[in-house]
N, C-alpha and C. Protein backbone atom coordinates (compact mmCIF):
# COMPACT_ATOMS: atom_id res chain seq x y z
N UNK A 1 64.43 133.92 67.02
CA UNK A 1 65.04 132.68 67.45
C UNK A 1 65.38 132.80 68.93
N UNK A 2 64.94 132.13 69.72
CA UNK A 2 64.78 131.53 71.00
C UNK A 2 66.29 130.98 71.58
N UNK A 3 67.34 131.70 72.35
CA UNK A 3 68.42 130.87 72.67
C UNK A 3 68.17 130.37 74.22
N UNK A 4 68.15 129.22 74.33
CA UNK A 4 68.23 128.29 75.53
C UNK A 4 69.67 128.45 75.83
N UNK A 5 69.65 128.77 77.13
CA UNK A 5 70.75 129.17 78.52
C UNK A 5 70.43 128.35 79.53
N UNK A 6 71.67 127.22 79.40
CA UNK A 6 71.21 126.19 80.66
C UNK A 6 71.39 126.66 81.89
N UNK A 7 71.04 127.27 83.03
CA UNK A 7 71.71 127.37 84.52
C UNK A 7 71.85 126.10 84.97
N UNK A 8 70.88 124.42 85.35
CA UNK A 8 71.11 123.80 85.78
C UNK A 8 70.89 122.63 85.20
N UNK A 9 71.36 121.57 85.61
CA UNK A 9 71.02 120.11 84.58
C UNK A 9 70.45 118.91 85.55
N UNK A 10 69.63 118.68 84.77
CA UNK A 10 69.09 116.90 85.70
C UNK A 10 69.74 116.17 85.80
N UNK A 11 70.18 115.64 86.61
CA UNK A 11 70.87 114.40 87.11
C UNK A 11 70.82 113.62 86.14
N UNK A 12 71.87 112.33 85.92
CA UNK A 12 73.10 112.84 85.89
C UNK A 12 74.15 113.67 85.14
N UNK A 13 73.33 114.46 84.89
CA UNK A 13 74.24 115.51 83.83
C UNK A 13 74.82 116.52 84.64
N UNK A 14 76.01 117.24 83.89
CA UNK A 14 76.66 118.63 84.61
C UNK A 14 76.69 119.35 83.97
N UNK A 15 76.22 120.74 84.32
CA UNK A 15 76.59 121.91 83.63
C UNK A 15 78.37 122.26 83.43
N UNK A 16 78.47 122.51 81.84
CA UNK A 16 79.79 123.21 81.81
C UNK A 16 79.74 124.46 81.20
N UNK A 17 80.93 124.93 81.15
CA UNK A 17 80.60 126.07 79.84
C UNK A 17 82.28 126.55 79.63
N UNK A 18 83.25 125.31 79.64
CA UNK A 18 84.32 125.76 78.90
C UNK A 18 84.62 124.58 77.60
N UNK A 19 83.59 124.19 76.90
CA UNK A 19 84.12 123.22 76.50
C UNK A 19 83.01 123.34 75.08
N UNK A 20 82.68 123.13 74.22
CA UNK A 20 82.20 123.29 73.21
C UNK A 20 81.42 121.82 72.47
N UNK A 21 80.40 121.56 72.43
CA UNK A 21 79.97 120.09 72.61
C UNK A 21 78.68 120.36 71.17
N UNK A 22 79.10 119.41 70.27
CA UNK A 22 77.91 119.18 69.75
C UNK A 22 76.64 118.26 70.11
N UNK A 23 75.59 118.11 69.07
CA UNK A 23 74.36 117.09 68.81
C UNK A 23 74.93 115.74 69.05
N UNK A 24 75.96 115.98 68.77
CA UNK A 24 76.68 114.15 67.55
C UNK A 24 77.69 113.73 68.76
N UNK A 25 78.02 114.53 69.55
CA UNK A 25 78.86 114.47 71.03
C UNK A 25 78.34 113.36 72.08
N UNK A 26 78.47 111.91 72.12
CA UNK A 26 77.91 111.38 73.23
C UNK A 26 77.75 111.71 74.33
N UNK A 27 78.43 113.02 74.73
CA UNK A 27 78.63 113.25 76.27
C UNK A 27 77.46 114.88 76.29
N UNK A 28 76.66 115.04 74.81
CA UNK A 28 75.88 115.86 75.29
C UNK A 28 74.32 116.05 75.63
N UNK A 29 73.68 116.37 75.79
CA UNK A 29 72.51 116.40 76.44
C UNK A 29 71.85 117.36 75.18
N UNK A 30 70.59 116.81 74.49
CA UNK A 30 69.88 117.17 73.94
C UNK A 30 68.78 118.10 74.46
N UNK A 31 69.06 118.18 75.82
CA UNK A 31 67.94 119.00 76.36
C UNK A 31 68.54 120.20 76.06
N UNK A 32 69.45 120.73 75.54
CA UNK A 32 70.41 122.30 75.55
C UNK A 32 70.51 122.55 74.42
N UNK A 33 70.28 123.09 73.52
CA UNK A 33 71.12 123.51 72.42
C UNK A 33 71.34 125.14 72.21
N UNK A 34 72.76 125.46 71.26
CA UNK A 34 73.19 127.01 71.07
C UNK A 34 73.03 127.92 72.19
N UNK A 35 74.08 127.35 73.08
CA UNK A 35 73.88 127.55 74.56
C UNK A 35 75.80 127.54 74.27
N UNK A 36 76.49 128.29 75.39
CA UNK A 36 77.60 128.26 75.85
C UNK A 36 77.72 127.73 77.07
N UNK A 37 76.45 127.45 77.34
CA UNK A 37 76.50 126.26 78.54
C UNK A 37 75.93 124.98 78.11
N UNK A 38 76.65 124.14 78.64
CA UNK A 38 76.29 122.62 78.15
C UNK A 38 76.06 121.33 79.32
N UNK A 39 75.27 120.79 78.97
CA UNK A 39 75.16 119.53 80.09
C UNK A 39 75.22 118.54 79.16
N UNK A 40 76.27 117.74 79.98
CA UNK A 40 77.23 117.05 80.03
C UNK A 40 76.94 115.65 81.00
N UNK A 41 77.50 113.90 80.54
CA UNK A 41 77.21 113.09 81.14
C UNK A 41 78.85 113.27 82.18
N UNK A 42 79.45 113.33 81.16
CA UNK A 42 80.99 113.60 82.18
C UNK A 42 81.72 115.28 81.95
N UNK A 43 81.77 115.90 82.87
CA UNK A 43 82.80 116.53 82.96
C UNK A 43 84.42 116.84 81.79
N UNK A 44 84.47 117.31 80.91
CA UNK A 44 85.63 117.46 79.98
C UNK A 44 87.15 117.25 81.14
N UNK A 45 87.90 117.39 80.41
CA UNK A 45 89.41 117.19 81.01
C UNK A 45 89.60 118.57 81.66
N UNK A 46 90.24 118.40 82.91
CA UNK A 46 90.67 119.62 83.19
C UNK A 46 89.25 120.42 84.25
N UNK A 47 88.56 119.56 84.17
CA UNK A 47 87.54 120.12 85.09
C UNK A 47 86.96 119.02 86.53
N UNK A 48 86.14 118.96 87.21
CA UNK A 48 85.52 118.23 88.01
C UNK A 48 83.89 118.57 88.09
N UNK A 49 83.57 117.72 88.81
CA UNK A 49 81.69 117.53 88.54
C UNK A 49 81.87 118.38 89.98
N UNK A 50 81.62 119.40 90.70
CA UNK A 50 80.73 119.48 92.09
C UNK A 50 79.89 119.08 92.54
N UNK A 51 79.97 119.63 94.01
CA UNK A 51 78.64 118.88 94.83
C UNK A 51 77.39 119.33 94.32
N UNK A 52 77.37 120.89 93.52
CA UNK A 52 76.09 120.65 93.12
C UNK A 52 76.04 120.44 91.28
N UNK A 53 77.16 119.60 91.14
CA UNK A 53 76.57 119.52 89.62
C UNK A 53 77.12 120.10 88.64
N UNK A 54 77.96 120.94 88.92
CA UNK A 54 78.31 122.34 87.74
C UNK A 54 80.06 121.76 87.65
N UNK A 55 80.36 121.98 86.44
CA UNK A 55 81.85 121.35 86.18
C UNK A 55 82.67 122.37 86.21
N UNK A 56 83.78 122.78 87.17
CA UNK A 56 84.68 123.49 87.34
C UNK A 56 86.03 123.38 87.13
N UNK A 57 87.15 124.50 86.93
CA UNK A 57 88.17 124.15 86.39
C UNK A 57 88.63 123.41 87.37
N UNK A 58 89.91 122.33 87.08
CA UNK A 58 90.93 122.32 87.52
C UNK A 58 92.19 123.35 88.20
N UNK A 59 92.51 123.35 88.74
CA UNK A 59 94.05 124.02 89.79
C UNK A 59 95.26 123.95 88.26
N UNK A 60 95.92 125.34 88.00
CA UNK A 60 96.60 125.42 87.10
C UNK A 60 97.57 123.70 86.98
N UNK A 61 97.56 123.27 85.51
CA UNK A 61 98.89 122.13 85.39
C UNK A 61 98.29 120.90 85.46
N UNK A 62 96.90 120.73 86.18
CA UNK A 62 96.31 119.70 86.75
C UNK A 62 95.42 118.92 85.13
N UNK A 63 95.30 117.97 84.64
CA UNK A 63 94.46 117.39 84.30
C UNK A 63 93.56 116.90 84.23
N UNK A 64 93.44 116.03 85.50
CA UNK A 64 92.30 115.42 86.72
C UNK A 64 92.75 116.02 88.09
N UNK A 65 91.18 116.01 88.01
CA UNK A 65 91.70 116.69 89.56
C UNK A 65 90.00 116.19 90.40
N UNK A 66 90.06 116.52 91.83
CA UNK A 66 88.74 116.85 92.55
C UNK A 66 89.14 118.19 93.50
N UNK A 67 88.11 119.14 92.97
CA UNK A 67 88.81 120.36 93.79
C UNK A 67 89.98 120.86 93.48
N UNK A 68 90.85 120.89 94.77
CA UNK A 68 92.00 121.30 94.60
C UNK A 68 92.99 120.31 94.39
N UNK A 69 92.80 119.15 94.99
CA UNK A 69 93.78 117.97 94.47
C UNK A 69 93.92 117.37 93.26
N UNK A 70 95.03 117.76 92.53
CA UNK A 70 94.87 117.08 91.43
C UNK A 70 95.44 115.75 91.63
N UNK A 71 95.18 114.82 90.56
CA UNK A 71 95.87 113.42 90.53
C UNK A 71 96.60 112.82 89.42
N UNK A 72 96.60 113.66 88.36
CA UNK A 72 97.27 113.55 87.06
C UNK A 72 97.50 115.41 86.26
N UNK A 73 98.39 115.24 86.07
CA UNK A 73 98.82 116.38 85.25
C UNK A 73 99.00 116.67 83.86
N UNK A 74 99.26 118.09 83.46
CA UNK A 74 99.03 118.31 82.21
C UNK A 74 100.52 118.20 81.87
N UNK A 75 100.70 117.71 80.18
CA UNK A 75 102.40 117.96 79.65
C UNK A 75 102.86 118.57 80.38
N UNK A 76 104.10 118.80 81.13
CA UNK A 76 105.02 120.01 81.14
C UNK A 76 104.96 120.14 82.55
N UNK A 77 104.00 119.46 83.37
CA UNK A 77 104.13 119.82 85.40
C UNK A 77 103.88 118.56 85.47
N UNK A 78 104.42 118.43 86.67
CA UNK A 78 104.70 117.12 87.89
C UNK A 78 104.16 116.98 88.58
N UNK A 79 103.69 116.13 89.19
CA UNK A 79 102.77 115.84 90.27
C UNK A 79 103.24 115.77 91.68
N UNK A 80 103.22 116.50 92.43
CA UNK A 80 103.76 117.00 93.89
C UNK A 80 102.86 117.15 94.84
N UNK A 81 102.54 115.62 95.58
CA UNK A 81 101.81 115.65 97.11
C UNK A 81 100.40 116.01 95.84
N UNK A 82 99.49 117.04 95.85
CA UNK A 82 98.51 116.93 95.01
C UNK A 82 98.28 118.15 94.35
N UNK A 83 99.16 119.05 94.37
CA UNK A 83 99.28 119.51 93.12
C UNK A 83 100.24 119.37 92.22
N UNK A 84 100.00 120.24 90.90
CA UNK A 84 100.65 119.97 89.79
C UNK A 84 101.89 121.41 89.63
N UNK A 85 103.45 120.76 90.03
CA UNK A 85 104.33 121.75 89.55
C UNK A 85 105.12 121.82 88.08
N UNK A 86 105.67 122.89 87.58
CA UNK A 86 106.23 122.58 86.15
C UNK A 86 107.99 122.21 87.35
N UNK A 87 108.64 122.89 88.00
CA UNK A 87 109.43 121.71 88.01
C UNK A 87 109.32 121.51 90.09
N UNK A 88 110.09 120.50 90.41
CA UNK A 88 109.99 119.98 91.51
C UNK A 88 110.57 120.51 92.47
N UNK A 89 110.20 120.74 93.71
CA UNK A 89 110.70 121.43 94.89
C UNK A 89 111.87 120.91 95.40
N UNK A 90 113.05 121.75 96.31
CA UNK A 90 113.97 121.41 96.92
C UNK A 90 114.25 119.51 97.49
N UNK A 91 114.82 118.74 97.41
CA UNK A 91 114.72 117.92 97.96
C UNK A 91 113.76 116.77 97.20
N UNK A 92 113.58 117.08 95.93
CA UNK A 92 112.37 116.13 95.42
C UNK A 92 113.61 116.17 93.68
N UNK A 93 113.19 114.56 92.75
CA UNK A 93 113.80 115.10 91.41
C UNK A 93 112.22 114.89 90.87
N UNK A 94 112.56 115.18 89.18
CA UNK A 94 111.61 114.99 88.38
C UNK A 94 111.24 113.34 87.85
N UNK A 95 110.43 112.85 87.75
CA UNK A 95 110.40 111.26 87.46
C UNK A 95 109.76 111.69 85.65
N UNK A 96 110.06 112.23 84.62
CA UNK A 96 109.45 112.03 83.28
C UNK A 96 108.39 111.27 83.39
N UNK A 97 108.69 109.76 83.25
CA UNK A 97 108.10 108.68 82.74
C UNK A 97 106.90 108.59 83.43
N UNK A 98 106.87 108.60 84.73
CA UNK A 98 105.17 108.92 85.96
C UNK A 98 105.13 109.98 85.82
N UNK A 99 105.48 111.16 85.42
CA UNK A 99 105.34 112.76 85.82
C UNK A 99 104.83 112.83 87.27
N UNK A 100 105.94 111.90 88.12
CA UNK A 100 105.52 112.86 89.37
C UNK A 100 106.91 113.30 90.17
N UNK A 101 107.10 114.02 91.00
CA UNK A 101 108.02 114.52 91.91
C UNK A 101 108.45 113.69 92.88
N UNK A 102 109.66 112.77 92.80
CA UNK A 102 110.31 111.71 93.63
C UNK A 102 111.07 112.53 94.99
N UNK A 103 111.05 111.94 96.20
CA UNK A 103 112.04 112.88 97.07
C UNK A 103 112.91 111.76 96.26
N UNK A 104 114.06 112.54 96.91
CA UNK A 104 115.54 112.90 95.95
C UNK A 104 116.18 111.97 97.21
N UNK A 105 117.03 110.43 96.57
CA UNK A 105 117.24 109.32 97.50
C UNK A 105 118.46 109.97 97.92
N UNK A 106 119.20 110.99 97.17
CA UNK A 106 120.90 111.37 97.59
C UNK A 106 120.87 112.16 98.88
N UNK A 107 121.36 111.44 100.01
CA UNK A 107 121.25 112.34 101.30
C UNK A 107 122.59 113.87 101.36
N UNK A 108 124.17 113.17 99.94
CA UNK A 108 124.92 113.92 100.46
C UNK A 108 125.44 114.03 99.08
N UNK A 109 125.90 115.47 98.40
CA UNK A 109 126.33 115.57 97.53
C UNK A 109 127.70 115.80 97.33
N UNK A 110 128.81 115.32 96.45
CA UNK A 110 129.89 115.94 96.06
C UNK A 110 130.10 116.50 95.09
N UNK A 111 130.57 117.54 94.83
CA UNK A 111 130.48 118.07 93.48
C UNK A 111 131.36 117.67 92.86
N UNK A 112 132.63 116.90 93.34
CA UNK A 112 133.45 116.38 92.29
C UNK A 112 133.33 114.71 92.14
N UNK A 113 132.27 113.74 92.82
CA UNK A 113 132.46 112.85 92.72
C UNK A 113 130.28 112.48 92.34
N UNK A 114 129.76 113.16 93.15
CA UNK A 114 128.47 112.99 92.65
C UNK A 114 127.71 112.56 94.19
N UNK A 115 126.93 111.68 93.95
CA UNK A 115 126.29 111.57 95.68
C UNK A 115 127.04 110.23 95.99
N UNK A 116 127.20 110.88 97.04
CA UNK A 116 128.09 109.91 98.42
C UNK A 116 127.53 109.18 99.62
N UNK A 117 126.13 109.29 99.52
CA UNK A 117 125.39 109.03 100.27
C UNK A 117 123.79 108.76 100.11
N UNK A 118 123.27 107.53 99.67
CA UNK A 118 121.70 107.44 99.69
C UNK A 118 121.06 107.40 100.64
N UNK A 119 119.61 106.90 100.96
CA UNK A 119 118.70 106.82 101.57
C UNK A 119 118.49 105.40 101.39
N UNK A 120 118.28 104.87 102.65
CA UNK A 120 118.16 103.08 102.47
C UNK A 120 116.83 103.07 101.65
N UNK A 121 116.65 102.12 100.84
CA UNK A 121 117.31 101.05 100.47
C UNK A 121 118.31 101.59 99.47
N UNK A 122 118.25 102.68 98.47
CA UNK A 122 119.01 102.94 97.59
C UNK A 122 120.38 103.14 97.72
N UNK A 123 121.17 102.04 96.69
CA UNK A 123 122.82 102.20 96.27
C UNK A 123 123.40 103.23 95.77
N UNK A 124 124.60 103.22 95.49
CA UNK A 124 125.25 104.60 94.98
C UNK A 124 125.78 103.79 93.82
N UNK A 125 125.63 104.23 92.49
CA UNK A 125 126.24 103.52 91.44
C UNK A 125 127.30 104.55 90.67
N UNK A 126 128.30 105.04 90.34
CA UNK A 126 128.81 106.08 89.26
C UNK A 126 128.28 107.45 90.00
N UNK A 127 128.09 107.54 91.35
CA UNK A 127 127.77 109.03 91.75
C UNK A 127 126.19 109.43 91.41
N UNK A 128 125.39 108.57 91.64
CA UNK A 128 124.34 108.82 91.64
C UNK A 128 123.07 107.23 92.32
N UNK A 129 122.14 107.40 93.42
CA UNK A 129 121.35 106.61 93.55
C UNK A 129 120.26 105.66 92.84
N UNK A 130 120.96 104.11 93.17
CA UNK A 130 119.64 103.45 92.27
C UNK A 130 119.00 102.68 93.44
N UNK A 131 118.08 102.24 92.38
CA UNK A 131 117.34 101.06 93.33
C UNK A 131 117.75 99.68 93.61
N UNK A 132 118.78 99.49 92.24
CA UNK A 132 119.18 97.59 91.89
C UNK A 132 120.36 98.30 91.15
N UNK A 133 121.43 97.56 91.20
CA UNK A 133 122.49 97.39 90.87
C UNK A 133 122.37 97.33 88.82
N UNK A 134 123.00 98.21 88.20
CA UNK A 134 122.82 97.50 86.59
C UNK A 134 123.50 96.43 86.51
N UNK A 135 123.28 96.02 84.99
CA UNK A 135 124.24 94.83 84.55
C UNK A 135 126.17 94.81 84.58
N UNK A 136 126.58 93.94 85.40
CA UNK A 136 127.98 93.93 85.04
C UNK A 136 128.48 94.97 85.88
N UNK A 137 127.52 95.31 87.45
CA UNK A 137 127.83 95.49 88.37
C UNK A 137 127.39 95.00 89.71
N UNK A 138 127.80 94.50 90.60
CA UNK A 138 127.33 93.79 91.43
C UNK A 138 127.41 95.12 92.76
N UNK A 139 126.69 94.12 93.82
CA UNK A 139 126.91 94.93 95.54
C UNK A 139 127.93 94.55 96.41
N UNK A 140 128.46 95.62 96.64
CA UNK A 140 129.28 95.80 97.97
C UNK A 140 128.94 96.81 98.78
N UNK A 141 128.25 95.89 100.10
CA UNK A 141 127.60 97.01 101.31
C UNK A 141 126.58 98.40 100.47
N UNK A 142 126.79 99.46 100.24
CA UNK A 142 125.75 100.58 99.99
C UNK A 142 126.37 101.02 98.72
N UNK A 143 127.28 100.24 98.09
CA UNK A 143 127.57 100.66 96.68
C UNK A 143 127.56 99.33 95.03
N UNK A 144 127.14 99.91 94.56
CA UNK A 144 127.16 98.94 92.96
C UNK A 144 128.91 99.07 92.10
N UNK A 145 129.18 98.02 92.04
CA UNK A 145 130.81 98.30 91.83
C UNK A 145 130.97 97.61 90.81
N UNK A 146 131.69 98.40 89.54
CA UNK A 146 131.86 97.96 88.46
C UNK A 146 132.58 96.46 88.44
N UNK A 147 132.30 95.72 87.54
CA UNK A 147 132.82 94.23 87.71
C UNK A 147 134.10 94.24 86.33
N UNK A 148 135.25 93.56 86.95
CA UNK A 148 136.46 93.56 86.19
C UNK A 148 136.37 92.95 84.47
């Protein structure tokens, strides 16, 4: 028995070989089979197509990426400028909900009262920066003030 070892793939296909692809796989290429290398119409997660074709990992944390920039991340890291950190650098918080790394609107901290100071446009509400005032507090100058 004859095993076919892809080195390269015809356009538009990409060589991979971290990803495990059957017959029944839309994204595989019948020209390959019982091969640990596979050509591929797209690239799996976590990898990118190169300039010449061959699908390479991603930068640790990264999901999508090109190269070294990633643009979406895996569970558990944040997205920072273009790579992917598990948590966020000095001066930046964590955003969950986008998973990316916000600079941090609090210019001045108190430890007994909370931040005392935002970054325009952001208010100070209860010791911490928002964007808009919540409900059943209105503005005065650079602060959100509980309403009687």
């Amino acid at each position: 028995m004859t095993i076919l070892v892809c080195l390269k793939c015809v356009s538009p296909y990409s060589l991979t070989n971290n990803t495990l692809l059957t017959a029944g796989d839309p994204n595989f290429s019948t020209i390959v089979t019982n091969s640990t290398f596979s050509c591929v119409l797209t690239c799996p997660s976590s990898t990118f197509k190169s300039l010449d074709s061959t699908c390479l990992s991603c930068p640790t944390g990264c999901l999508n990426c090109y190269y070294s920039d990633c643009s979406t991340c895996k569970s558990g890291f944040f997205l920072y400028k273009t790579s992917c950190v598990s948590t966020c650098p000095s001066g930046y918080i964590t955003n969950s909900t986008s998973g990316i790394c916000l600079q941090n609107p609090c210019l001045y901290t108190n430890s007994n009262r909370g931040c005392e100071s935002c970054i325009s446009p952001y208010l100070i509400q209860d010791g911490i920066c928002v964007a808009f005032c919540a409900d059943r507090y209105y503005r005065e100058q650079a602060y959100c003030v509980k309403c009687d």
